[in-house]
C-alpha atoms as a PDB file:
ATOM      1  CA  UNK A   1     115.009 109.788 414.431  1.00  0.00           C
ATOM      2  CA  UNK A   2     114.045 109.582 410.938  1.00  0.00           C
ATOM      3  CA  UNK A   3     115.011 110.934 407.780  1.00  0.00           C
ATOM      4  CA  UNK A   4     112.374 113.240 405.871  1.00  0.00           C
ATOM      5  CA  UNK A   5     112.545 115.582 402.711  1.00  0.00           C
ATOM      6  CA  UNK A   6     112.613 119.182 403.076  1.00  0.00           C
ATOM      7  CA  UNK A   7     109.241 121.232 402.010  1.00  0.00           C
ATOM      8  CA  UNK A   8     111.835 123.121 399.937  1.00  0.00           C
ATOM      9  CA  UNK A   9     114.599 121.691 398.307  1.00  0.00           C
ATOM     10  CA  UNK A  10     113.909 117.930 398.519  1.00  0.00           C
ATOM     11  CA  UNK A  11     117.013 116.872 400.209  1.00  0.00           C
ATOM     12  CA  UNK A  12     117.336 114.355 402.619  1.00  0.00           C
ATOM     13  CA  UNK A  13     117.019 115.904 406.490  1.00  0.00           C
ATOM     14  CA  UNK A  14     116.591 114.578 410.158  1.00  0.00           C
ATOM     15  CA  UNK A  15     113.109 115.459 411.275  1.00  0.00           C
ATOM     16  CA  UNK A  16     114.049 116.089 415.013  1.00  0.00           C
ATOM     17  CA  UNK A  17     116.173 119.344 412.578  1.00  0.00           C
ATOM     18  CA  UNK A  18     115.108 122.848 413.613  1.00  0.00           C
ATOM     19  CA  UNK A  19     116.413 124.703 410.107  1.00  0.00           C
ATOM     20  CA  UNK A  20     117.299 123.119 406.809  1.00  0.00           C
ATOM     21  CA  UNK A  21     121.316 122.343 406.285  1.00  0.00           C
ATOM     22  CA  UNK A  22     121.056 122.618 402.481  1.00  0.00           C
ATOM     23  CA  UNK A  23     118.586 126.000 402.036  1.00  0.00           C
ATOM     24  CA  UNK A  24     118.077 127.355 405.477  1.00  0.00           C
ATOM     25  CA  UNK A  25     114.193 127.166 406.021  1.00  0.00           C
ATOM     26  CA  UNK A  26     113.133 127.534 409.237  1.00  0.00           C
ATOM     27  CA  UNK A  27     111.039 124.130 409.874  1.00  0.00           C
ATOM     28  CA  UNK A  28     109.827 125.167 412.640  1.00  0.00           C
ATOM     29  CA  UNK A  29     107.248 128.091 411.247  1.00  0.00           C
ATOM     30  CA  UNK A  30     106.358 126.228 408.603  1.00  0.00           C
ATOM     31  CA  UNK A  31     102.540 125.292 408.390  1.00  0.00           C
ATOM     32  CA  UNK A  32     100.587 123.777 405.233  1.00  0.00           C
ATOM     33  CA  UNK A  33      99.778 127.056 403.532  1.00  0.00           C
ATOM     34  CA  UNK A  34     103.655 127.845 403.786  1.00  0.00           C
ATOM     35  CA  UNK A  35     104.215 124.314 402.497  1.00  0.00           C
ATOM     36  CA  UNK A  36     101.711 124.735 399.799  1.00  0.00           C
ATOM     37  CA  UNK A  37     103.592 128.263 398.947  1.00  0.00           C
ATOM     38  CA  UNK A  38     107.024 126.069 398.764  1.00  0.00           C
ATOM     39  CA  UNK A  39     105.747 123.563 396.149  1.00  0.00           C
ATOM     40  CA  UNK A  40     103.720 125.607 393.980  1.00  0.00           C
ATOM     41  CA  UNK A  41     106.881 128.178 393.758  1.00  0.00           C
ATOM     42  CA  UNK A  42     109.158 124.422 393.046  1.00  0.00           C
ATOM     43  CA  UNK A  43     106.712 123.215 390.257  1.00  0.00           C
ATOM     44  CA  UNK A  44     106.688 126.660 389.134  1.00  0.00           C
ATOM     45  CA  UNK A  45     111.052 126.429 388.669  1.00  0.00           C
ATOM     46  CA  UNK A  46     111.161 122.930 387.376  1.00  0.00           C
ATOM     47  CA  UNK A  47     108.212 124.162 384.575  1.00  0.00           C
ATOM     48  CA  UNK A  48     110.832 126.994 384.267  1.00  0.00           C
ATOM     49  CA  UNK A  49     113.768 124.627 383.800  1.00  0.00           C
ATOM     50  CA  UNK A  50     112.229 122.438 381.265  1.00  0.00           C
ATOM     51  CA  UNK A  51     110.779 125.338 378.893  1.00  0.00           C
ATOM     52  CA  UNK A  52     114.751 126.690 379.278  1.00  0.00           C
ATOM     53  CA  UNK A  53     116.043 123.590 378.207  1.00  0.00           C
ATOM     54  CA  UNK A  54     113.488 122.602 375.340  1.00  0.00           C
ATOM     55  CA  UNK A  55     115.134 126.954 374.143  1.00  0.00           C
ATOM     56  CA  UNK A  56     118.384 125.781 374.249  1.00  0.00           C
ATOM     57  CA  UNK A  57     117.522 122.090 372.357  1.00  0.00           C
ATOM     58  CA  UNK A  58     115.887 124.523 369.538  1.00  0.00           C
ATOM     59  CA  UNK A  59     119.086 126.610 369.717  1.00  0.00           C
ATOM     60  CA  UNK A  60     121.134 123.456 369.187  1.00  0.00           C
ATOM     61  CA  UNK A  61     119.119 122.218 365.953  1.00  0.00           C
ATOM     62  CA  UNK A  62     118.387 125.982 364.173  1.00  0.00           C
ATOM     63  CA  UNK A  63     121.991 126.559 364.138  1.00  0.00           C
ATOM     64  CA  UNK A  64     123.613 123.467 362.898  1.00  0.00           C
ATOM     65  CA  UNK A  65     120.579 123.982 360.582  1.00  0.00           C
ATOM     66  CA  UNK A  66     121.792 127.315 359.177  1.00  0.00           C
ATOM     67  CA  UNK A  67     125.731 126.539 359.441  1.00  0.00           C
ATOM     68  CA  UNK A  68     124.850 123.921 357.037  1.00  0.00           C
ATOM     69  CA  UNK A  69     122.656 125.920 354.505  1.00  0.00           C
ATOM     70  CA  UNK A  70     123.959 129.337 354.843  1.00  0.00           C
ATOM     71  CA  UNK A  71     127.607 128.771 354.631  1.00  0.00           C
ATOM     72  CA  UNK A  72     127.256 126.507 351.480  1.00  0.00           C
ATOM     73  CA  UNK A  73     129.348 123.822 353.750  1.00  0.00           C
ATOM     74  CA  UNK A  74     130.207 120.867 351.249  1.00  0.00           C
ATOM     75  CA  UNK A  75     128.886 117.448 351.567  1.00  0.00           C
ATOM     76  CA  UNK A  76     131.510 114.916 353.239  1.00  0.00           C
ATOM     77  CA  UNK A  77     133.343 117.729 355.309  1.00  0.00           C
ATOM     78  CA  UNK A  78     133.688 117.721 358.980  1.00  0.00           C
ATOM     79  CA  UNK A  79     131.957 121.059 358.978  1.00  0.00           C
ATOM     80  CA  UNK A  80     128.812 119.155 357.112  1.00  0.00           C
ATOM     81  CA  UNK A  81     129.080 116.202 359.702  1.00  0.00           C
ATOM     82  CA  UNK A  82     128.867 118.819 362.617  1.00  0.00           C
ATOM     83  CA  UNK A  83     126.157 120.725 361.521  1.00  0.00           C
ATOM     84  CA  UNK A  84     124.034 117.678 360.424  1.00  0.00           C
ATOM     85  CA  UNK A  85     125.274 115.893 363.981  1.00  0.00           C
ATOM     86  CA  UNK A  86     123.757 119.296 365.553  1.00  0.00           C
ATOM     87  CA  UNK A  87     120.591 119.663 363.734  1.00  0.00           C
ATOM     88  CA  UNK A  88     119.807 116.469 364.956  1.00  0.00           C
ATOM     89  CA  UNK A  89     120.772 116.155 368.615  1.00  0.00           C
ATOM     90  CA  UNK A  90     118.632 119.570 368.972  1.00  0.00           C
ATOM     91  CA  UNK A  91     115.805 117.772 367.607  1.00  0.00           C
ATOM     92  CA  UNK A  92     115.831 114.702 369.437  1.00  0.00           C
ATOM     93  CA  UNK A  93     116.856 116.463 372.286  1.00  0.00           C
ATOM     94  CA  UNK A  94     114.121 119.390 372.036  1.00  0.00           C
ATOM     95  CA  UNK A  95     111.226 116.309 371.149  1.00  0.00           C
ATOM     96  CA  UNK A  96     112.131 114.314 374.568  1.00  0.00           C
ATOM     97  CA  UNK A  97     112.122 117.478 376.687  1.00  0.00           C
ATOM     98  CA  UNK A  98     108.570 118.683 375.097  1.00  0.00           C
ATOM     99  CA  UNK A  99     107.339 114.951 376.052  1.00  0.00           C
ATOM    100  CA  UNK A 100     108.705 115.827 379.699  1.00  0.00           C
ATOM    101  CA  UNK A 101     107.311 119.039 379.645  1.00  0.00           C
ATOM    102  CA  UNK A 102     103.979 117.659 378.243  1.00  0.00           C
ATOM    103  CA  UNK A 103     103.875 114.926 381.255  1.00  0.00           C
ATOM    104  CA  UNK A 104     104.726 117.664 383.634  1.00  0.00           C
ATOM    105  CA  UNK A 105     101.789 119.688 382.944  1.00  0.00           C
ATOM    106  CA  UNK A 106      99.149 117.313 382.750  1.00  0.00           C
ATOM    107  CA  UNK A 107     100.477 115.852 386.882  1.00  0.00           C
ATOM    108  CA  UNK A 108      98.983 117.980 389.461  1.00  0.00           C
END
């Protein structure tokens, strides 16, 4: 008996298995076109995932951004610490996920 991944959520299964335990595919009626079908629709998610995350990273860094400017918050405070401390995680954080997202579309 050996252990294989399943076609659609990657988890670890027993290949003698008749249906998934994690997502309930049928492995049974599953042939390469259906396989195919599986991992385009994954790639198609994790794209998804990434584009979501770089949104929320741009969130992050535009609105420490503006707390800072538009409430005239006063150099030294803890509000001016925040908002610098979130402009800049969002950017860092939105440049490494547009590298991922940059890798992920030039793999095939």
């Amino acid at each position: 008996m050996a252990v294989i991944n399943c076609p659609s959520c990657r988890k670890k299964i027993s290949d003698k298995a008749k249906l998934c335990g994690f997502c309930s595919v049928d492995l049974t009626e599953l042939d390469s076109e259906k396989v195919a079908s599986i991992e385009r629709i994954n790639r198609i998610n994790k794209g998804q995932r990434l584009m979501n995350y770089s949104f929320v990273a741009m969130l992050l860094f535009c609105g420490g951004f503006l707390f800072m400017y538009w409430d005239n918050v006063e150099p030294g405070s803890w509000q001016h610490t925040l908002a610098m401390l979130s402009s800049a995680m969002g950017f860092i954080i939105y440049i490494i996920i547009r590298v991922k997202l940059l890798f992920f579309k030039r793999e095939k």
